[in-house]
PDB file of N, CA and C in Angstrom:
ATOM      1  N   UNK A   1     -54.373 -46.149   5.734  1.00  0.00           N
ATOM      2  CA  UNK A   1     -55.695 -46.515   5.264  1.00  0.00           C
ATOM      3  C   UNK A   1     -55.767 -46.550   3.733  1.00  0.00           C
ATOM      4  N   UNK A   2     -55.140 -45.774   3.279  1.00  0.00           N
ATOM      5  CA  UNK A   2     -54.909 -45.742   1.721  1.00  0.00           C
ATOM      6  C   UNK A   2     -54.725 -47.039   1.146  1.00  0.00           C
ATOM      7  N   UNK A   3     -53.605 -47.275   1.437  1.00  0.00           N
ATOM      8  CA  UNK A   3     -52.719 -48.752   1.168  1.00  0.00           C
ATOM      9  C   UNK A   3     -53.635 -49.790   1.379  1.00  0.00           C
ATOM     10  N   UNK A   4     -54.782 -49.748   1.870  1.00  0.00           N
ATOM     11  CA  UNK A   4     -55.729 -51.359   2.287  1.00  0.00           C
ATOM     12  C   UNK A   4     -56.812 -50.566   1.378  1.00  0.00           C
ATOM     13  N   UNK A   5     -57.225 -49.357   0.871  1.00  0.00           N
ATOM     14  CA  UNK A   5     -58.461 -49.129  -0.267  1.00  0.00           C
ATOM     15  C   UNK A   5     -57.586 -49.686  -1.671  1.00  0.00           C
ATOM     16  N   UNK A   6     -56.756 -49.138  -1.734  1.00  0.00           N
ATOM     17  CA  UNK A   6     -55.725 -49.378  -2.829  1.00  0.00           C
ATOM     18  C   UNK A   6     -55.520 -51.432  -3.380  1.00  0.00           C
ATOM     19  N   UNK A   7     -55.008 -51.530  -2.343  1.00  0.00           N
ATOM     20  CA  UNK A   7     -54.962 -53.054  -2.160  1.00  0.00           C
ATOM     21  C   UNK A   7     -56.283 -54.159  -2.331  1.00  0.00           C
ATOM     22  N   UNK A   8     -57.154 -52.913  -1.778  1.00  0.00           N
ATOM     23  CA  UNK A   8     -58.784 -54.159  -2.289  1.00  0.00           C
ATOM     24  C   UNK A   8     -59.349 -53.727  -4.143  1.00  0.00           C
ATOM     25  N   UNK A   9     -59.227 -52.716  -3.840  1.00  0.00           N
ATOM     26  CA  UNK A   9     -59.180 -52.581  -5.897  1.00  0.00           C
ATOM     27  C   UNK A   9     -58.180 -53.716  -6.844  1.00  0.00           C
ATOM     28  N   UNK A  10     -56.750 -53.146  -6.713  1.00  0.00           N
ATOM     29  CA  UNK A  10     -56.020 -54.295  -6.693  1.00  0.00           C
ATOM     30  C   UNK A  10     -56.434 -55.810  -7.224  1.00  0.00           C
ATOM     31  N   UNK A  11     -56.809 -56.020  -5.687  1.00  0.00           N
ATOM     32  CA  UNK A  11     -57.173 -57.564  -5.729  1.00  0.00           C
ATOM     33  C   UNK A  11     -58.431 -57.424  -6.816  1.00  0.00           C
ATOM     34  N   UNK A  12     -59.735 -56.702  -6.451  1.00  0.00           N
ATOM     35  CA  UNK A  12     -60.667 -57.219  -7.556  1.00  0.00           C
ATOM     36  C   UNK A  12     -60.368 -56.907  -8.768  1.00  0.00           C
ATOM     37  N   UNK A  13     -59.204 -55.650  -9.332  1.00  0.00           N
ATOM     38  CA  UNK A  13     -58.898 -55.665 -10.769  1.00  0.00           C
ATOM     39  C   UNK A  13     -57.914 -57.268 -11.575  1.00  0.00           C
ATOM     40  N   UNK A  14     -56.947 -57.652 -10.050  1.00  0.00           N
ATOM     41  CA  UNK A  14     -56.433 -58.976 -10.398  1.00  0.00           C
ATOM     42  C   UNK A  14     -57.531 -60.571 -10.412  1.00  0.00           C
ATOM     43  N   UNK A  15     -58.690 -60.183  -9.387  1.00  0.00           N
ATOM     44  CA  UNK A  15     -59.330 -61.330  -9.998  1.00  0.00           C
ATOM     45  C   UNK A  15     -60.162 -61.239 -11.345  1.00  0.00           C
ATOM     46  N   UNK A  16     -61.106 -60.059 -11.623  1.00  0.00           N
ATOM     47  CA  UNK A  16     -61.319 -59.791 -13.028  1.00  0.00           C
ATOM     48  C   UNK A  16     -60.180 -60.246 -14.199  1.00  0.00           C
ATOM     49  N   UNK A  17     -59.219 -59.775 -13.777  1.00  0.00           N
ATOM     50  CA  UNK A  17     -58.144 -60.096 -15.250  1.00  0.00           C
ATOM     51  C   UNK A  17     -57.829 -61.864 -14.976  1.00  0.00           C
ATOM     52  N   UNK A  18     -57.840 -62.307 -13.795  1.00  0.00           N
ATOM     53  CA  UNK A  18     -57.532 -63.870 -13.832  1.00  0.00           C
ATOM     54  C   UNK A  18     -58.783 -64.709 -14.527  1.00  0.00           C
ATOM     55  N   UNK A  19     -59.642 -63.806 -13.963  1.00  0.00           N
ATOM     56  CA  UNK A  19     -60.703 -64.492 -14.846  1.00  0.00           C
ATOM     57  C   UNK A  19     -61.199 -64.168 -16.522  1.00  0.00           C
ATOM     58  N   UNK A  20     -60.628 -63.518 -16.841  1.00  0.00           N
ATOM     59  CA  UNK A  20     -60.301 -63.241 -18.325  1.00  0.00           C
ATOM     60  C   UNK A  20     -59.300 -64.241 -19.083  1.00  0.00           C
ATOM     61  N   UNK A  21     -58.244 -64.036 -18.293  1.00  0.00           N
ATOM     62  CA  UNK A  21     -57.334 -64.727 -18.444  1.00  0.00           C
ATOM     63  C   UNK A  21     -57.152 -65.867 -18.667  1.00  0.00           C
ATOM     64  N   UNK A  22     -58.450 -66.770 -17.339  1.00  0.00           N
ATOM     65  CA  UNK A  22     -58.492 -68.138 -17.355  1.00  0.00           C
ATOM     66  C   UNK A  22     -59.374 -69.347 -18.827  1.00  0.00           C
ATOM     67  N   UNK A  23     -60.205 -67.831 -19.558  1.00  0.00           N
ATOM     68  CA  UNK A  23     -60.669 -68.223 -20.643  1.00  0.00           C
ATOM     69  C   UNK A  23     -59.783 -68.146 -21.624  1.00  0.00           C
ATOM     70  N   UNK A  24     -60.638 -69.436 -22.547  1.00  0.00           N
ATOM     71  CA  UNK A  24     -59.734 -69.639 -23.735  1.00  0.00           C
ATOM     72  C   UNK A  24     -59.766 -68.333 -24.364  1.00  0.00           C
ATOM     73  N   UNK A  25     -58.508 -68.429 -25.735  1.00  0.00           N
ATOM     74  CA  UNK A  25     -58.763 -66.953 -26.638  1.00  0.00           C
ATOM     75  C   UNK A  25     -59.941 -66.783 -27.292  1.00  0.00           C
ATOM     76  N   UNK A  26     -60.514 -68.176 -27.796  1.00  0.00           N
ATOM     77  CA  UNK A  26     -61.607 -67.801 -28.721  1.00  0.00           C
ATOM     78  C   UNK A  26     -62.979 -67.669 -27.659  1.00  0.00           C
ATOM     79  N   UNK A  27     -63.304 -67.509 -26.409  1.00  0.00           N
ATOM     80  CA  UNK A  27     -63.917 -67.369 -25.609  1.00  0.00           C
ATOM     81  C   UNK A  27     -63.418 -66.013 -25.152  1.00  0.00           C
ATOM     82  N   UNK A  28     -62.577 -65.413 -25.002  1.00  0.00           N
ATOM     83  CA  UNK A  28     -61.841 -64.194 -24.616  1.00  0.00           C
ATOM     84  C   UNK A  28     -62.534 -63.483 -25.776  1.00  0.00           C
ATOM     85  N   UNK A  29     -62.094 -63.538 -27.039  1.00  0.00           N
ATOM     86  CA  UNK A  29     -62.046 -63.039 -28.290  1.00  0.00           C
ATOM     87  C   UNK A  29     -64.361 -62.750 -28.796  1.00  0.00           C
ATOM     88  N   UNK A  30     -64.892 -63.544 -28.409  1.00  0.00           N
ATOM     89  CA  UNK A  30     -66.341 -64.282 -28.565  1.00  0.00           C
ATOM     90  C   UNK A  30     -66.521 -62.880 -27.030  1.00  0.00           C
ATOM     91  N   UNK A  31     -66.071 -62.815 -26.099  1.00  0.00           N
ATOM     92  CA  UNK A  31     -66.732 -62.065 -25.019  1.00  0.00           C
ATOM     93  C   UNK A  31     -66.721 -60.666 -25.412  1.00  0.00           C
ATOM     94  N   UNK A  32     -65.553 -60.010 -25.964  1.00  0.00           N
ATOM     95  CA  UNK A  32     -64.776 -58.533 -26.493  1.00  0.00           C
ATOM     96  C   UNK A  32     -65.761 -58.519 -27.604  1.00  0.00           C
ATOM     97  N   UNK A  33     -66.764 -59.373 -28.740  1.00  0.00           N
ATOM     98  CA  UNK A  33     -67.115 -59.254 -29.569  1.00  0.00           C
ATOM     99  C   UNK A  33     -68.717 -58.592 -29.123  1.00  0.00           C
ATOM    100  N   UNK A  34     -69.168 -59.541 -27.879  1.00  0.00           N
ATOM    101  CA  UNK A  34     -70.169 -59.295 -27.324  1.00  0.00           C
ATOM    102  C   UNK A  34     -70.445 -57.978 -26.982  1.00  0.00           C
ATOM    103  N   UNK A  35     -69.350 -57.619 -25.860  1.00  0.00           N
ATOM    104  CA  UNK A  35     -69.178 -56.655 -25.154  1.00  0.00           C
ATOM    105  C   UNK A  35     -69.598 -55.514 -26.020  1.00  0.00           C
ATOM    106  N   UNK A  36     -68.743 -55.320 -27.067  1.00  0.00           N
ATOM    107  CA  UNK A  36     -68.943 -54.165 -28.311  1.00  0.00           C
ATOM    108  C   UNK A  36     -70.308 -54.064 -29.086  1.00  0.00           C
ATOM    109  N   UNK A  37     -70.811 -55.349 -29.571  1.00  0.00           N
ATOM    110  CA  UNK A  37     -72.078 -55.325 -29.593  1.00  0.00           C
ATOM    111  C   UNK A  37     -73.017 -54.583 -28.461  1.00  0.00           C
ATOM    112  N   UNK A  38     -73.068 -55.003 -27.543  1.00  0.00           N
ATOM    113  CA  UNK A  38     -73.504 -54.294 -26.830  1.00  0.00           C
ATOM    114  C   UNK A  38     -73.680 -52.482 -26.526  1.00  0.00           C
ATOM    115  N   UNK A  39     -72.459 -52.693 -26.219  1.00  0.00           N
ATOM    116  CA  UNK A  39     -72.101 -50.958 -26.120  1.00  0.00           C
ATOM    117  C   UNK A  39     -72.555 -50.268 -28.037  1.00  0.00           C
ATOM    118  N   UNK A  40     -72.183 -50.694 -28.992  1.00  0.00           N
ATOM    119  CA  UNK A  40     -72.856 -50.252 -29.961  1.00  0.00           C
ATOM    120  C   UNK A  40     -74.522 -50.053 -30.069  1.00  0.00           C
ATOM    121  N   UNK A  41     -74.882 -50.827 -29.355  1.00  0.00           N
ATOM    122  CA  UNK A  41     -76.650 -51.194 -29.393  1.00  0.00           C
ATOM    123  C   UNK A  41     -77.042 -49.977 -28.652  1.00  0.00           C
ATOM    124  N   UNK A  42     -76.341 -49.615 -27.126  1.00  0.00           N
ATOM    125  CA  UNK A  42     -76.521 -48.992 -26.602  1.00  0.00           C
ATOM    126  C   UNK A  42     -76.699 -47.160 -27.002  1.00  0.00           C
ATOM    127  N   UNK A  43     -75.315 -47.362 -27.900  1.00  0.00           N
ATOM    128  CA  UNK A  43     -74.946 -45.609 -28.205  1.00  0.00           C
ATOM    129  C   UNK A  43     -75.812 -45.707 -29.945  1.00  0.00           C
ATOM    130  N   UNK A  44     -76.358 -46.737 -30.560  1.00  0.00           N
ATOM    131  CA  UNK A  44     -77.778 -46.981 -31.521  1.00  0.00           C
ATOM    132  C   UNK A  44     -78.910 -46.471 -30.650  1.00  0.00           C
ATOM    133  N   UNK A  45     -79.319 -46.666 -29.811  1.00  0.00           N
ATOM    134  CA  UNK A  45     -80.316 -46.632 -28.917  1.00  0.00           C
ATOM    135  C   UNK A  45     -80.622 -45.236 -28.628  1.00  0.00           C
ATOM    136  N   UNK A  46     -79.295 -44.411 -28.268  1.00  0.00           N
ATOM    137  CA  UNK A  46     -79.100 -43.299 -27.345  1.00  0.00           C
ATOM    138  C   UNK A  46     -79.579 -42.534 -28.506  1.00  0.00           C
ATOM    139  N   UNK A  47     -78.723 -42.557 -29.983  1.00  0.00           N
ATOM    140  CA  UNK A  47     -78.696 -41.496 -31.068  1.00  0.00           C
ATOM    141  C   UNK A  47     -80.041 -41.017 -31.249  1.00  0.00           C
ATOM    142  N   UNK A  48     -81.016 -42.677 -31.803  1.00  0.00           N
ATOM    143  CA  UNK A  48     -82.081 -42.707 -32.093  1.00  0.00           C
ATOM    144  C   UNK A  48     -82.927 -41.835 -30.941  1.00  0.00           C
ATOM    145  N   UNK A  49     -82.839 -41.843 -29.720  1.00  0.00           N
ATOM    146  CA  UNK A  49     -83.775 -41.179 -29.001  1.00  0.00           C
ATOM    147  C   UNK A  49     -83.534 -39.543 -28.965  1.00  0.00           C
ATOM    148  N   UNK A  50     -81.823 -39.038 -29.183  1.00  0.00           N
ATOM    149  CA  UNK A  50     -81.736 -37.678 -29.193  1.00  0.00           C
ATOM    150  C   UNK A  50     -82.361 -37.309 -30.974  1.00  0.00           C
ATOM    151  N   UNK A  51     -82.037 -37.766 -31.511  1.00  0.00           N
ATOM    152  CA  UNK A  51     -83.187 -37.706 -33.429  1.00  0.00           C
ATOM    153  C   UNK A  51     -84.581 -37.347 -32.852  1.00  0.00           C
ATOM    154  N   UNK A  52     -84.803 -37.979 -31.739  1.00  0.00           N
ATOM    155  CA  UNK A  52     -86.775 -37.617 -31.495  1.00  0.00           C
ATOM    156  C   UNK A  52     -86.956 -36.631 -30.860  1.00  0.00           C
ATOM    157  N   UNK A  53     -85.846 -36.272 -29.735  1.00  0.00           N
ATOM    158  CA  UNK A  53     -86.061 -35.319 -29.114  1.00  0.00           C
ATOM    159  C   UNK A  53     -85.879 -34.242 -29.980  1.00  0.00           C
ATOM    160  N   UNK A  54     -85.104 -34.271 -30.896  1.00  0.00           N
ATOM    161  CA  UNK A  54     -84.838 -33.137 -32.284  1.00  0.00           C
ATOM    162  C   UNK A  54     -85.732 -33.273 -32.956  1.00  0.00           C
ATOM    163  N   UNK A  55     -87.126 -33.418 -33.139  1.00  0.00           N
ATOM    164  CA  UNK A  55     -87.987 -33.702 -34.411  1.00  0.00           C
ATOM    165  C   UNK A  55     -88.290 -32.452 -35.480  1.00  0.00           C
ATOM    166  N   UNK A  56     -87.797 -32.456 -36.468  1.00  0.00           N
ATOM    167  CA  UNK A  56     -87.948 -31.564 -37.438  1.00  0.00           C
ATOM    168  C   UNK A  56     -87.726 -30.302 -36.715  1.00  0.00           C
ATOM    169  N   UNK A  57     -86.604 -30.136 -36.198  1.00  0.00           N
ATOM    170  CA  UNK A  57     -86.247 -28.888 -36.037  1.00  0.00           C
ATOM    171  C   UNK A  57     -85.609 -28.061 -36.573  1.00  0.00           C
ATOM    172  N   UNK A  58     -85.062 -28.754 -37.946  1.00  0.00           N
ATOM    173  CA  UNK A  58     -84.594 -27.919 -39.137  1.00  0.00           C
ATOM    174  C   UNK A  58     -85.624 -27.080 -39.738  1.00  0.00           C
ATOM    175  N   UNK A  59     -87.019 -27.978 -39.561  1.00  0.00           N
ATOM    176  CA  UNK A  59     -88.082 -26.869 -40.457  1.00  0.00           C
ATOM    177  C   UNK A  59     -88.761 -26.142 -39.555  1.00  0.00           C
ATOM    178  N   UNK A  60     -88.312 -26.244 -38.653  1.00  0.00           N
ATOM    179  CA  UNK A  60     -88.875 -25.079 -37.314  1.00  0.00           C
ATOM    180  C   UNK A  60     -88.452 -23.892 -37.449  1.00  0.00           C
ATOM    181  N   UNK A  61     -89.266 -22.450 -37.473  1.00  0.00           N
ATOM    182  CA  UNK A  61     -88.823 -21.602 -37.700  1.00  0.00           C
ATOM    183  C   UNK A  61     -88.874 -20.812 -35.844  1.00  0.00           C
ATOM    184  N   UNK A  62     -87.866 -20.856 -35.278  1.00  0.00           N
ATOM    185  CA  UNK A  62     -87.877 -20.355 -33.983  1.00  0.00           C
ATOM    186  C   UNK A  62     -88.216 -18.942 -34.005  1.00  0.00           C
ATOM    187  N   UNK A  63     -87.917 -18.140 -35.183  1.00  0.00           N
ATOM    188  CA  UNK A  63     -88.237 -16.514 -34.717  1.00  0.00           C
ATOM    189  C   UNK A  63     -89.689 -16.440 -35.013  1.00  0.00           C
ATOM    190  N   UNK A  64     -90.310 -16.924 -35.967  1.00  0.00           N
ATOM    191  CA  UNK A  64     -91.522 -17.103 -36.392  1.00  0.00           C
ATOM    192  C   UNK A  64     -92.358 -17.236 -35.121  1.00  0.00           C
ATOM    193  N   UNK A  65     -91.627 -18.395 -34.266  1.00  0.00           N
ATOM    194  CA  UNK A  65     -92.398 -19.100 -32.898  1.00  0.00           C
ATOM    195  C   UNK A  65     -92.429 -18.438 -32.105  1.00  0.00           C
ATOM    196  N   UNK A  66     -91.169 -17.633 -31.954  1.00  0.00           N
ATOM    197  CA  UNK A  66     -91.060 -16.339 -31.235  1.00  0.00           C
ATOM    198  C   UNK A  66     -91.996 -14.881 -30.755  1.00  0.00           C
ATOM    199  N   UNK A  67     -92.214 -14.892 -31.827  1.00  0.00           N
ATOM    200  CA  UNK A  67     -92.950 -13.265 -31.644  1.00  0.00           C
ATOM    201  C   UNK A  67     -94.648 -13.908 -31.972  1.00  0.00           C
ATOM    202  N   UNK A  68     -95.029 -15.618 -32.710  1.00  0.00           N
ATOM    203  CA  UNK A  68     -96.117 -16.374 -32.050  1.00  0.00           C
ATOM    204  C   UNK A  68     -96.419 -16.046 -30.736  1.00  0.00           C
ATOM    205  N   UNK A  69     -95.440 -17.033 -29.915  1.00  0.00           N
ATOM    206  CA  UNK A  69     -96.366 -16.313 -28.223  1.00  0.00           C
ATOM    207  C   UNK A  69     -95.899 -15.227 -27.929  1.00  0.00           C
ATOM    208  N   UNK A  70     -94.995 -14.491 -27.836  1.00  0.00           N
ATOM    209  CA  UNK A  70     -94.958 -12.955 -27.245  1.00  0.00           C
ATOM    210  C   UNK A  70     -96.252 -12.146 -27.936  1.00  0.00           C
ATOM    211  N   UNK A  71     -97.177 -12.737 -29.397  1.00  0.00           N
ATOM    212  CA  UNK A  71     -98.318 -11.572 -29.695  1.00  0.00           C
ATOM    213  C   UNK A  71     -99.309 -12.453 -28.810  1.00  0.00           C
ATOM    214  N   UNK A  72     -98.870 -13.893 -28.442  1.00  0.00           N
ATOM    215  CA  UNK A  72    -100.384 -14.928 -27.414  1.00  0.00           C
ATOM    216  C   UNK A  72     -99.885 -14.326 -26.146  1.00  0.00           C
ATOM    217  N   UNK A  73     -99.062 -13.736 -25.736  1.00  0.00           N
ATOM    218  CA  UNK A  73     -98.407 -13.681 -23.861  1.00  0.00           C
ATOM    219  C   UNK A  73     -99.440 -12.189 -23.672  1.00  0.00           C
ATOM    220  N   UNK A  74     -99.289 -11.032 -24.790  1.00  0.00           N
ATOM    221  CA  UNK A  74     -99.871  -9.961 -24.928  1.00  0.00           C
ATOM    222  C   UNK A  74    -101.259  -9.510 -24.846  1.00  0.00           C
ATOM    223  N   UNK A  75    -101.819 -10.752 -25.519  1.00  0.00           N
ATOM    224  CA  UNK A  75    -103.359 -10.863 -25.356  1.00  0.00           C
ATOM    225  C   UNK A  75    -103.854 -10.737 -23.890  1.00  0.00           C
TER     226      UNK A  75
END
């Protein structure tokens, strides 16, 4: 059973590459350019949203915030 999961990967990693293949270079070369664009846009995208989830947390004073609600939990 191995040998026929194995064998259908295979085949779709050999038709992917035939079809890479079957394009010209500067169409090959124009797709790899895309591709990276892309994936750059993506991990642009990602940074920018972990920056927000961080908002000024350098000037956050956590111990300050700290013993804030433990004197509000006390009340």
């Amino acid at each position: 059973m191995q040998g026929k999961a194995e064998e259908g990967i295979l085949s779709t990693q050999n038709t992917t590459m035939d079809f890479f293949d079957s394009l010209s270079e500067t169409v090959q070369i124009g797709l790899v350019f895309v591709i990276l664009a892309v994936l750059f846009v993506i991990v642009f995208l990602n940074n920018r949203r972990n920056k927000e989830k961080r908002y000024n947390r350098r000037g956050r004073n956590f111990k300050d915030n700290y013993y804030q609600r433990k004197r509000e939990k006390e009340k």
